[in-house]
N, C-alpha and C. Protein backbone atom coordinates (compact mmCIF):
# COMPACT_ATOMS: atom_id res chain seq x y z
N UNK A 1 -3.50 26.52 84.36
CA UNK A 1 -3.14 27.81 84.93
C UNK A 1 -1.62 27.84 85.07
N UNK A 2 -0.99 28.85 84.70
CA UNK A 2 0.72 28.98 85.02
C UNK A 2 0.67 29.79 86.08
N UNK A 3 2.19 29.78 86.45
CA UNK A 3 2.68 29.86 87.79
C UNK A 3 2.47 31.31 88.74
N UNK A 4 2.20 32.10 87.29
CA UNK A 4 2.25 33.30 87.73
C UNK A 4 0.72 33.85 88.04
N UNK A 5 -0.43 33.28 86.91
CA UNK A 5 -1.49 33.38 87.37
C UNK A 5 -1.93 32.57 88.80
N UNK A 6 -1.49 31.67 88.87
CA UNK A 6 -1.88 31.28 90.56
C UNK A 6 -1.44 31.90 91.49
N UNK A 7 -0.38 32.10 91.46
CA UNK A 7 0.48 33.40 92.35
C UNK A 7 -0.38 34.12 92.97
N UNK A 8 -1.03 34.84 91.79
CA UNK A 8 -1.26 36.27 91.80
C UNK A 8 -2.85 36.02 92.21
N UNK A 9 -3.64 34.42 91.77
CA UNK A 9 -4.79 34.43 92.31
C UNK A 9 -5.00 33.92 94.00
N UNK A 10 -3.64 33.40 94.60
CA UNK A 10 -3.11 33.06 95.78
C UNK A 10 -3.03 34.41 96.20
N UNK A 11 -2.33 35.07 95.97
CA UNK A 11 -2.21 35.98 96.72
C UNK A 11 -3.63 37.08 96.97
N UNK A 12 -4.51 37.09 95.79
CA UNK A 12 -5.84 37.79 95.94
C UNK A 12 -6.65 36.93 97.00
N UNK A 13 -7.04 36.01 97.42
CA UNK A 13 -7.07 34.98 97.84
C UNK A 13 -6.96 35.34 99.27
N UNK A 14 -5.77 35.38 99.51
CA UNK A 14 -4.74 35.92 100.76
C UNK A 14 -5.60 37.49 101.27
N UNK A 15 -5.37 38.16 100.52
CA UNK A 15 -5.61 39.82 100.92
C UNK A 15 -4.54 40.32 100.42
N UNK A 16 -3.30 40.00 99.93
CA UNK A 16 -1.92 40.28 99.65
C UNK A 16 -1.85 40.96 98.25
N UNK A 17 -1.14 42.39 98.27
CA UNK A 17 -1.28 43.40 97.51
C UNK A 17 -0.45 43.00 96.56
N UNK A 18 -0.49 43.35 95.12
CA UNK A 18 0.45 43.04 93.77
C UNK A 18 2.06 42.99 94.58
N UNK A 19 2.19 43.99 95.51
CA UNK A 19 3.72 44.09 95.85
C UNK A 19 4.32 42.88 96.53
N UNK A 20 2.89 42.55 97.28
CA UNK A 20 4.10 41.19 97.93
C UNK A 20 3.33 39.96 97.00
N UNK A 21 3.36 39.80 96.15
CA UNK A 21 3.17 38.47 95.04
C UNK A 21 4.80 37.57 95.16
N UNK A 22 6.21 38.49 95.02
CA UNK A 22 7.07 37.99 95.49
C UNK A 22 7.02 37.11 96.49
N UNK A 23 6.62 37.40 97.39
CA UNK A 23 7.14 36.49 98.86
C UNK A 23 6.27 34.86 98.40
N UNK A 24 4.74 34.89 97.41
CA UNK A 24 4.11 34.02 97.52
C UNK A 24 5.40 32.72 96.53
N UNK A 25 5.88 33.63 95.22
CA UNK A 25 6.77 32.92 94.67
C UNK A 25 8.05 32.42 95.06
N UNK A 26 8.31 33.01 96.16
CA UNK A 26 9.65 32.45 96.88
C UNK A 26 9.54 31.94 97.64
N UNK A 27 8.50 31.07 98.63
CA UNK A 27 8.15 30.16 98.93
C UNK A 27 7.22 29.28 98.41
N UNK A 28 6.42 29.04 97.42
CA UNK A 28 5.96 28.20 96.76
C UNK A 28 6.37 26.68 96.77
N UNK A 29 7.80 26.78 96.58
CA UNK A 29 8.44 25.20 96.78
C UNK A 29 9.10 25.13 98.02
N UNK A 30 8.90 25.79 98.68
CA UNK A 30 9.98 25.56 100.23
C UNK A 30 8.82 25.33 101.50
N UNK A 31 9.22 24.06 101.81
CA UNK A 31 8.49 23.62 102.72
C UNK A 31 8.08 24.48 104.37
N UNK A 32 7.03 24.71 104.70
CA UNK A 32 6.37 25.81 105.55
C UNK A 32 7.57 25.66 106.51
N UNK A 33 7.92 24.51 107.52
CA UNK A 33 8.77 24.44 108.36
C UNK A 33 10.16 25.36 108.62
N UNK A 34 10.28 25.50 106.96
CA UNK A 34 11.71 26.80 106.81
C UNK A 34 11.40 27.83 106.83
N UNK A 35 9.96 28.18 106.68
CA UNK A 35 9.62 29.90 106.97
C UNK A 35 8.13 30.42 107.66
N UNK A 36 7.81 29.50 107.94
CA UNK A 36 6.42 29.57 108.63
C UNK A 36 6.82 29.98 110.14
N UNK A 37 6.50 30.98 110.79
CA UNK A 37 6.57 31.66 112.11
C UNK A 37 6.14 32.53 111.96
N UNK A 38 5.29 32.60 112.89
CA UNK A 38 4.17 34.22 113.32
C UNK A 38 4.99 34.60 114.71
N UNK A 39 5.64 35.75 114.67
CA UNK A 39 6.58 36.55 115.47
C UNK A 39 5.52 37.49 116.45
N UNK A 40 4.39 37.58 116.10
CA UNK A 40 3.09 38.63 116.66
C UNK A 40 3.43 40.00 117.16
N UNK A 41 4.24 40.34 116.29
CA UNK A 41 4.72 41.68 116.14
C UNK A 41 3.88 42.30 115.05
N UNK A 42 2.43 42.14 114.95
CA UNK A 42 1.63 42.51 113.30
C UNK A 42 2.91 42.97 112.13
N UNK A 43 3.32 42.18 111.87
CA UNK A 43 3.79 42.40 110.80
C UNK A 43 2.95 42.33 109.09
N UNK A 44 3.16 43.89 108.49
CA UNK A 44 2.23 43.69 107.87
C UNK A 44 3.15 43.48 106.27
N UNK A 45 2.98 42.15 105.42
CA UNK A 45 2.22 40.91 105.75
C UNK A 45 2.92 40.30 106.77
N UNK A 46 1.42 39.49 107.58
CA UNK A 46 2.03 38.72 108.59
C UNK A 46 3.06 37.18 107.39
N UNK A 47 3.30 36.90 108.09
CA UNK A 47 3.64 35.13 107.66
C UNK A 47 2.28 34.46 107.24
N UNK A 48 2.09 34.52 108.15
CA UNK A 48 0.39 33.70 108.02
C UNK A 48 -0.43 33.70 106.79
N UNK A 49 -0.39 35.08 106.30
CA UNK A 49 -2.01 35.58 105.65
C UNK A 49 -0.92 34.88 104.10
N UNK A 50 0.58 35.38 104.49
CA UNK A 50 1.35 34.68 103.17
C UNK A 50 1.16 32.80 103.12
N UNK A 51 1.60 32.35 104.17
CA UNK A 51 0.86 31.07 103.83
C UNK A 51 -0.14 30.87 103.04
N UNK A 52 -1.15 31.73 103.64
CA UNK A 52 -2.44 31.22 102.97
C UNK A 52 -2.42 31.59 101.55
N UNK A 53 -1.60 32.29 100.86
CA UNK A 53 -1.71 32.63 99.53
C UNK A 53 -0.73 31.45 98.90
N UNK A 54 0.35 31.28 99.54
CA UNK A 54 1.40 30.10 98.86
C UNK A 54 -0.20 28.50 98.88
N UNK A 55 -0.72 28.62 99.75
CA UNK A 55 -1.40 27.15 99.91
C UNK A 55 -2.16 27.28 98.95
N UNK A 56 -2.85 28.51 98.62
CA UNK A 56 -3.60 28.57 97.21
C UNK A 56 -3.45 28.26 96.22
N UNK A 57 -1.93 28.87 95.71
CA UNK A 57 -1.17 28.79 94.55
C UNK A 57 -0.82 27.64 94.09
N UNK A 58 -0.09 26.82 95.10
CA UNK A 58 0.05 25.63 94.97
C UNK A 58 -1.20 24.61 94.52
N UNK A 59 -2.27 25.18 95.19
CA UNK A 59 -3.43 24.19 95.12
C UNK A 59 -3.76 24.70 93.78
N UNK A 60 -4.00 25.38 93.19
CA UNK A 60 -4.59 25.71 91.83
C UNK A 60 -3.48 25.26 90.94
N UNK A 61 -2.50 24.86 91.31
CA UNK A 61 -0.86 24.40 90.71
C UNK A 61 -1.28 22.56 90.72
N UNK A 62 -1.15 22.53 91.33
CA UNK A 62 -1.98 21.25 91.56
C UNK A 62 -0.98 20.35 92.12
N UNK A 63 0.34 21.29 93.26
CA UNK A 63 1.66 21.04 93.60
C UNK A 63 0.83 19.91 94.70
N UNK A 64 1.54 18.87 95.15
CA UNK A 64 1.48 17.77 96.40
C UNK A 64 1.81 18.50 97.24
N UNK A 65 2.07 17.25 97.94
CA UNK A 65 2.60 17.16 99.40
C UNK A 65 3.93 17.99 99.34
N UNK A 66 4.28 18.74 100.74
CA UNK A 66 5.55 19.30 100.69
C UNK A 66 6.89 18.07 100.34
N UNK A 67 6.32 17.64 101.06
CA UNK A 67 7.73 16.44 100.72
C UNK A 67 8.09 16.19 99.39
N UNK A 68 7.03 16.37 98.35
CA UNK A 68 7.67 16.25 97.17
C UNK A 68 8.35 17.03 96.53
N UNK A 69 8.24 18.28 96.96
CA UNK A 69 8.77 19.47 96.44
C UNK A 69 10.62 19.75 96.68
C-alpha cells in the first residue's frame, strides 16, 4: 500500500473527510507528543479522531515505533 492510499484509508477509518487527509500526512512522522492535545473546545476535527487516522496509516504503512521515525 503507498502512502497516500493509507492516508486516505486512515483517515476513512477516523471519520475524517477527503479535506482533512492533509493533517493525517503532516503528522504521520511526527511523534504524538508534538501535536497530540485535546483543547475540549469540540474542535471539529478534534486532535483525537486525527490521531486515530495517523495510527491507522502508519499501521497499514507498517511504520514502528515513534522513536524511529
Amino acid at each position: 500500500m503507498n502512502e497516500d492510499d493509507a492516508i486516505a484509508a486512515g483517515a476513512r477509518h477516523a471519520g475524517l473527510d477527503e479535506s482533512h487527509y492533509g493533517y493525517v500526512r503532516a503528522y504521520l512522522r511526527q511523534h504524538p507528543d508534538s501535536w497530540v492535545f485535546c483543547c475540549g473546545a469540540s474542535c471539529d476535527p478534534c486532535v483525537l479522531t486525527i490521531q486515530r487516522a495517523v495510527d491507522k496509516a502508519r499501521a497499514l504503512l507498517g511504520i514502528g515505533d515513534y522513536e524511529a521515525v
